[in-house]
N, C-alpha and C. Protein backbone atom coordinates (compact mmCIF):
# COMPACT_ATOMS: atom_id res chain seq x y z
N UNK A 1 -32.26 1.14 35.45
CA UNK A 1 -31.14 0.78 34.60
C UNK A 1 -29.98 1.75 34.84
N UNK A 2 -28.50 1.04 34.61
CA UNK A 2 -27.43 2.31 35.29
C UNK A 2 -27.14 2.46 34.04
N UNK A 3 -26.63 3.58 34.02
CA UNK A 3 -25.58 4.39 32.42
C UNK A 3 -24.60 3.04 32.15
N UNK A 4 -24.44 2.31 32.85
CA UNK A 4 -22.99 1.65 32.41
C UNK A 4 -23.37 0.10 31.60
N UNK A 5 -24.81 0.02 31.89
CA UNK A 5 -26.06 -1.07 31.38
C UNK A 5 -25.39 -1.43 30.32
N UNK A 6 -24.86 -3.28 29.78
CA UNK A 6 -24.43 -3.69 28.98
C UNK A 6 -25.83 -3.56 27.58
N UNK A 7 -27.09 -3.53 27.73
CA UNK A 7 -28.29 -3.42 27.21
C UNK A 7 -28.16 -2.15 25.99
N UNK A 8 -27.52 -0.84 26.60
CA UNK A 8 -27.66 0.37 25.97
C UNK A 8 -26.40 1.04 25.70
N UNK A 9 -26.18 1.07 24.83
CA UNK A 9 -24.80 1.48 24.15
C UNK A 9 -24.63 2.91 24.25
N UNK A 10 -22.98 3.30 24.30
CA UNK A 10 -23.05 4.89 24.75
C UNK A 10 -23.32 5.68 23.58
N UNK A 11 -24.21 6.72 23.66
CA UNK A 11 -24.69 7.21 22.63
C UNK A 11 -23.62 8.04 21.31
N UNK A 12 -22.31 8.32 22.31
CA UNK A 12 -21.40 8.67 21.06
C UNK A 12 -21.01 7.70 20.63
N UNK A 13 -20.48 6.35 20.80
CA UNK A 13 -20.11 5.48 20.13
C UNK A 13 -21.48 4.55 19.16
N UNK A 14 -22.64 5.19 19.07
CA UNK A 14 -23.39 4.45 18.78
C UNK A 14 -23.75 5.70 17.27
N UNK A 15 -23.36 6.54 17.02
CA UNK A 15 -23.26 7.28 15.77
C UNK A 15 -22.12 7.41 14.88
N UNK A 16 -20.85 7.08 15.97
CA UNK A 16 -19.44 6.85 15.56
C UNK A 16 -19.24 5.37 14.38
N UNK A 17 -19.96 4.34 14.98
CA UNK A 17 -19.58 3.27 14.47
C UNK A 17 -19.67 2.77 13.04
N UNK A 18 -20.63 3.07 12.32
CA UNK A 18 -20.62 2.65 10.85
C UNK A 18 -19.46 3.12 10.24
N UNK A 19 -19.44 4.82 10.78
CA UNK A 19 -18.05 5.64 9.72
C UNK A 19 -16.90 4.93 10.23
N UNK A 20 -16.60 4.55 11.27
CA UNK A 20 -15.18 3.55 12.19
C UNK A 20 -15.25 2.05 10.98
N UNK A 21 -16.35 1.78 11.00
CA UNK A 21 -16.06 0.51 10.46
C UNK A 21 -16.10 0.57 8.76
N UNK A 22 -16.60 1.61 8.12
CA UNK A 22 -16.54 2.51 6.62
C UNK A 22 -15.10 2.19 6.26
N UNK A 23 -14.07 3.26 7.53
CA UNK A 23 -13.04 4.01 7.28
C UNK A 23 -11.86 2.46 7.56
N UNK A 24 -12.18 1.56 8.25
CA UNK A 24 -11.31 0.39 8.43
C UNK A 24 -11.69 -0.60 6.81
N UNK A 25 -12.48 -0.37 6.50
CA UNK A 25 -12.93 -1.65 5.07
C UNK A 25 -12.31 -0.69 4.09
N UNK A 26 -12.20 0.17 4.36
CA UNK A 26 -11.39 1.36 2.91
C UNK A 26 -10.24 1.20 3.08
N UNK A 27 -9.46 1.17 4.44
CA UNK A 27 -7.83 0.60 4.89
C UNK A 27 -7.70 -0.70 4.13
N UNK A 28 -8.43 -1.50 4.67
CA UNK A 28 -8.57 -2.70 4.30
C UNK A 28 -8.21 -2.81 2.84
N UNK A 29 -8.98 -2.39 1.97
CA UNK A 29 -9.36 -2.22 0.71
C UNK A 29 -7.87 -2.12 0.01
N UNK A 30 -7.38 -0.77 0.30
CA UNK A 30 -6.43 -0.21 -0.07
C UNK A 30 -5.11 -1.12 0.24
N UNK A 31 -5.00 -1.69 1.29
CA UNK A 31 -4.27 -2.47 1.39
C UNK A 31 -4.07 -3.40 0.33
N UNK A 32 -5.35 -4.27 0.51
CA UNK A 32 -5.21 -5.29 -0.87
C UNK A 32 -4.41 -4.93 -2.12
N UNK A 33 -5.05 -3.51 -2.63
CA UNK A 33 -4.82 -2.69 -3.58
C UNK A 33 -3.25 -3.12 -3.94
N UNK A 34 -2.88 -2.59 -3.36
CA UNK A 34 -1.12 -2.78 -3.08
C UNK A 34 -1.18 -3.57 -3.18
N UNK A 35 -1.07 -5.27 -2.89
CA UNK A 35 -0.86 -6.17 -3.81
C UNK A 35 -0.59 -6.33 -4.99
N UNK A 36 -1.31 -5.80 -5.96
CA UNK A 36 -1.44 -5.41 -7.07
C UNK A 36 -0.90 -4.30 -8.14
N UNK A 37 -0.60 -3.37 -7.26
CA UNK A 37 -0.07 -1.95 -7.12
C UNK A 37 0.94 -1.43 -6.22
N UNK A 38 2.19 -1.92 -6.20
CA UNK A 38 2.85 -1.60 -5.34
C UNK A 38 3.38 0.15 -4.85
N UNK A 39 3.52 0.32 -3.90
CA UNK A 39 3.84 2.07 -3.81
C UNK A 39 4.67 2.19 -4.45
N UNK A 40 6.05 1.41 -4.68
CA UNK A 40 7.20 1.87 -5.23
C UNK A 40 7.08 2.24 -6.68
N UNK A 41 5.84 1.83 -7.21
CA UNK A 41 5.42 2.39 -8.65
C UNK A 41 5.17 3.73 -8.76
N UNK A 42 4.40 4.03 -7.61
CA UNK A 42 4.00 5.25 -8.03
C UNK A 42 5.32 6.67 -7.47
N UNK A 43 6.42 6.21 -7.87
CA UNK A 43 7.61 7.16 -7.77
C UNK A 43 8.19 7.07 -9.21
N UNK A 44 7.77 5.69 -10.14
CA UNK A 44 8.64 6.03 -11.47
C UNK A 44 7.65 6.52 -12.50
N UNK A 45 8.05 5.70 -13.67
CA UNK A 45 7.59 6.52 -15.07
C UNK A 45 6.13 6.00 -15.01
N UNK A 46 5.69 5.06 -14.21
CA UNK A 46 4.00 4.34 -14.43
C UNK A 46 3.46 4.83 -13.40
N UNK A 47 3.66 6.01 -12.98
CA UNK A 47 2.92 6.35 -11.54
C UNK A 47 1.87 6.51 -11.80
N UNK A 48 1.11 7.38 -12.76
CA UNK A 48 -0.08 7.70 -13.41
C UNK A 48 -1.45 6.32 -13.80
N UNK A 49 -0.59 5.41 -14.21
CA UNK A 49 -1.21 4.11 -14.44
C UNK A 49 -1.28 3.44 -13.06
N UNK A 50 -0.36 3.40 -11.99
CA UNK A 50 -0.75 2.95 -10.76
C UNK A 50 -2.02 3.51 -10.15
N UNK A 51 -1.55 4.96 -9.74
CA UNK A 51 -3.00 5.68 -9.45
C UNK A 51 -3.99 5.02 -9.51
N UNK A 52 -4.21 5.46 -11.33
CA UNK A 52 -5.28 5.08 -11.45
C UNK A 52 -5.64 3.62 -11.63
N UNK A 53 -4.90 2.79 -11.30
CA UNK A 53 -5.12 1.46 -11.25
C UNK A 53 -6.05 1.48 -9.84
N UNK A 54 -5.35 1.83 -8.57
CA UNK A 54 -5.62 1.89 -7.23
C UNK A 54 -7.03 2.34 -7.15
N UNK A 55 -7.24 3.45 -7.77
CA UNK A 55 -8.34 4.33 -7.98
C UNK A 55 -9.81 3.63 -8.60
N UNK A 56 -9.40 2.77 -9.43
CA UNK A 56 -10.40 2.12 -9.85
C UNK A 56 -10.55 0.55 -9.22
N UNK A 57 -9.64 0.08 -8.06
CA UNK A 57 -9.70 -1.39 -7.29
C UNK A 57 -10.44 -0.97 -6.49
N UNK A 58 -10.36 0.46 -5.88
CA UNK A 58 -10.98 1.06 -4.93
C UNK A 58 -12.73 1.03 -4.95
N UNK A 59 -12.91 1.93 -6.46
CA UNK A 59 -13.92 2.03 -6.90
C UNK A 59 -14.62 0.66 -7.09
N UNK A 60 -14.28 -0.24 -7.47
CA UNK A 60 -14.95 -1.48 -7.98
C UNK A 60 -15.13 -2.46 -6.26
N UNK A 61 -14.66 -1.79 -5.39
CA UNK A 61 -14.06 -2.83 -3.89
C UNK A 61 -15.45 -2.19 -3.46
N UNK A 62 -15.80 -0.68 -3.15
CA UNK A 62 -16.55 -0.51 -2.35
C UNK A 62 -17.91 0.55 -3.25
N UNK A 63 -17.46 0.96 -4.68
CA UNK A 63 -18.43 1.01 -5.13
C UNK A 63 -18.88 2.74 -4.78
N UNK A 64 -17.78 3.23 -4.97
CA UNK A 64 -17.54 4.79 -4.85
C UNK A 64 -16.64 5.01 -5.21
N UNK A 65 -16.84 6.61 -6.32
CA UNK A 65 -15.85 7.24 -7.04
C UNK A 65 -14.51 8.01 -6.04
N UNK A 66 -13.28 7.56 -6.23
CA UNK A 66 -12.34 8.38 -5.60
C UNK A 66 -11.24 9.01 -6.62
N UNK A 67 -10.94 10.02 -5.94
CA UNK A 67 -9.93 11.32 -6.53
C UNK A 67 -8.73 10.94 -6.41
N UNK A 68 -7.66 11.00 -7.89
CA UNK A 68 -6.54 10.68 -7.14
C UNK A 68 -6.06 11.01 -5.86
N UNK A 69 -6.64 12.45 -5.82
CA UNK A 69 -5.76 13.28 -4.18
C UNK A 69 -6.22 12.10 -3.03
N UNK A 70 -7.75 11.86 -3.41
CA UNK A 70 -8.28 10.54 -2.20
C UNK A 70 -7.54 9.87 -1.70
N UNK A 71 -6.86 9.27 -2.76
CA UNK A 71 -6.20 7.53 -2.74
C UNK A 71 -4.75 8.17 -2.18
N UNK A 72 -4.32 9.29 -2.42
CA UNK A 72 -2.94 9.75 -2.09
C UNK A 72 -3.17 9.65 -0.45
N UNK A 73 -3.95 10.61 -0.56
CA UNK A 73 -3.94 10.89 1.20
C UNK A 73 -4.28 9.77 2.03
N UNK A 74 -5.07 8.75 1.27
CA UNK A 74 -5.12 7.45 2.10
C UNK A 74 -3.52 6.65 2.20
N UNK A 75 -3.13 6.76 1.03
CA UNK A 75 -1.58 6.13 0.97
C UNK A 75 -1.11 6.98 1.74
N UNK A 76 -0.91 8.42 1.85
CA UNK A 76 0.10 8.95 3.01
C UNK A 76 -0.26 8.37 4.73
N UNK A 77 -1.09 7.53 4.81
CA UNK A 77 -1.24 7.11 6.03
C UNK A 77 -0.24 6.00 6.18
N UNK A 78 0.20 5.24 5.54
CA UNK A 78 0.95 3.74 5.59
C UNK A 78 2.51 4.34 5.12
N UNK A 79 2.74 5.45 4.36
CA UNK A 79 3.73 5.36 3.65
C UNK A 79 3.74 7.03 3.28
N UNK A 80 5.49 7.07 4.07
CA UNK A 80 5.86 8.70 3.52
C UNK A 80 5.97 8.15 1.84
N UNK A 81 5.16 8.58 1.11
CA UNK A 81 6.02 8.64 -0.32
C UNK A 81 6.77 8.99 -1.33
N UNK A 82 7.29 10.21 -0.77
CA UNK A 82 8.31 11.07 -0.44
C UNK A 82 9.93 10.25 -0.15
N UNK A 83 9.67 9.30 0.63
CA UNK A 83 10.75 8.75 1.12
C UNK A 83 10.82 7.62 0.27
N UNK A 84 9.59 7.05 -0.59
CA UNK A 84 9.78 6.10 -1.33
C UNK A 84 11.12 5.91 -2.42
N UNK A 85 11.12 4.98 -2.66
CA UNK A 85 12.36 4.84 -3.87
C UNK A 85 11.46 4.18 -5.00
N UNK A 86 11.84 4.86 -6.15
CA UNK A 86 11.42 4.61 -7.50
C UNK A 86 12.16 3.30 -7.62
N UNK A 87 11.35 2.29 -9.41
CA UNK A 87 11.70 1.24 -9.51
C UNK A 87 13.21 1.67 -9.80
N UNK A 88 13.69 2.71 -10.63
CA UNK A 88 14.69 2.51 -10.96
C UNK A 88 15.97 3.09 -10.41
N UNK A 89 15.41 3.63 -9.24
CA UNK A 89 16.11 3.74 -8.09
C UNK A 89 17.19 2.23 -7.07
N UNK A 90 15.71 1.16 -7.53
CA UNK A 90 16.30 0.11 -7.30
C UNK A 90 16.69 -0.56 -7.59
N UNK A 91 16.79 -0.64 -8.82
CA UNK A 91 17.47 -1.30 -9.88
C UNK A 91 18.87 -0.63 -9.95
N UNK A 92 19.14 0.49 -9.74
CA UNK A 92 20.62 1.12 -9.48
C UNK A 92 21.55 0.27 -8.38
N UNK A 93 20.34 0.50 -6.97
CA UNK A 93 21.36 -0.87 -5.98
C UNK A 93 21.20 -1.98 -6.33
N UNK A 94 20.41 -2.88 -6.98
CA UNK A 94 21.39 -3.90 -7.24
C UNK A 94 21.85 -4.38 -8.38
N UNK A 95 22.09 -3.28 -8.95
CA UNK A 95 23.02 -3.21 -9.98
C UNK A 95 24.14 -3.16 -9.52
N UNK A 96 24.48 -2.71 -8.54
CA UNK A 96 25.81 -2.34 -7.53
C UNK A 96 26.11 -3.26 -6.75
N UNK A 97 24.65 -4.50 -6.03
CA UNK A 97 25.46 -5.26 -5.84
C UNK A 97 25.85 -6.64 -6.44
N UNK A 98 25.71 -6.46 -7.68
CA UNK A 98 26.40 -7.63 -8.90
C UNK A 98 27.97 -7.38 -9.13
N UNK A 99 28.34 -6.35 -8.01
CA UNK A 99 29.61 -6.24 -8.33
C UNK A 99 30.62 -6.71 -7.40
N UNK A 100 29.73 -7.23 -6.10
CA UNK A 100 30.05 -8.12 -4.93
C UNK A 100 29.68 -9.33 -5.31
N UNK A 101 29.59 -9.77 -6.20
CA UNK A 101 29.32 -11.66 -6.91
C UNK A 101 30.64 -12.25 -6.32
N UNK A 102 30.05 -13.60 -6.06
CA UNK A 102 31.38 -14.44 -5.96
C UNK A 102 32.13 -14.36 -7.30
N UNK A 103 33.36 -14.36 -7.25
CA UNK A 103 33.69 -15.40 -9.03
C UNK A 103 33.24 -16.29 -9.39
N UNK A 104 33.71 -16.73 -10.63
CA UNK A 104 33.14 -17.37 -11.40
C UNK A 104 34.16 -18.63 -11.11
N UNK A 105 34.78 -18.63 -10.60
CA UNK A 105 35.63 -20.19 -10.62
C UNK A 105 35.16 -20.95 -9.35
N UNK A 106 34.15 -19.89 -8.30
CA UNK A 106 33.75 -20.70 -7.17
C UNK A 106 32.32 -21.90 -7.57
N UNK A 107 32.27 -21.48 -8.72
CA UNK A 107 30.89 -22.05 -9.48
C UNK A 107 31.55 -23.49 -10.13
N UNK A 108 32.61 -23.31 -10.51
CA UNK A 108 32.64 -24.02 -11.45
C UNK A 108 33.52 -25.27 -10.32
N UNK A 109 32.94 -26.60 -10.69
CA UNK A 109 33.50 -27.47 -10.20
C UNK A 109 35.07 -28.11 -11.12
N UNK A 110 36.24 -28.28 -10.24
CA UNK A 110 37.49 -28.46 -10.68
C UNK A 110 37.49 -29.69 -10.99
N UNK A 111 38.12 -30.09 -12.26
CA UNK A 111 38.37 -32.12 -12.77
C UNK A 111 39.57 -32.37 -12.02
N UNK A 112 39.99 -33.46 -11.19
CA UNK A 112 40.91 -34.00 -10.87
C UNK A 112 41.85 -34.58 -11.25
């Protein structure tokens, strides 16, 4: 039989693989999460309730306790959050741009 034998798998990838495929269903996971939980929450006043929202989709998805720091450092993989903008960060721009509205007479249809 040669080392390269489709039969026998290479022995580092053959201890590697459960934690590879662990660490992709927890991506996975977390992803979903966000659906539900968007990042931009966890920059305003409900960040605490996001967390731990995330923290416990997590817990109930795969059935292990995680630390907020956990769920952070998994989120710092997808997302500086740092660079994030709070909700009411965004609500400032477009508040700003209601001030580029058409008028109000382009709305309104003219009687002949």
């Amino acid at each position: 039989m040669s080392v390269h034998s489709p039969c026998k798998a290479p022995p580092s990838s053959a201890s590697s693989l459960p934690k590879e495929q662990s660490q992709v269903e927890l991506e996975l996971r977390l992803l979903q999460a966000l659906e539900f939980y968007p990042p931009t929450k966890l920059r305003g006043i409900h960040r605490h309730f996001v967390l731990y929202g995330l923290m416990e989709y997590l817990r109930r998805s795969l059935d292990r306790h995680f630390s907020p720091d956990e769920v952070l450092q998994l989120l710092d993989r997808f997302y500086n959050l740092e660079m994030l903008k709070s909700d009411d960060e965004e609500a400032e721009i477009f508040k700003h741009e209601e001030d580029f509205s058409l008028p109000q007479s382009y709305f309104v249809k003219e009687e002949s």
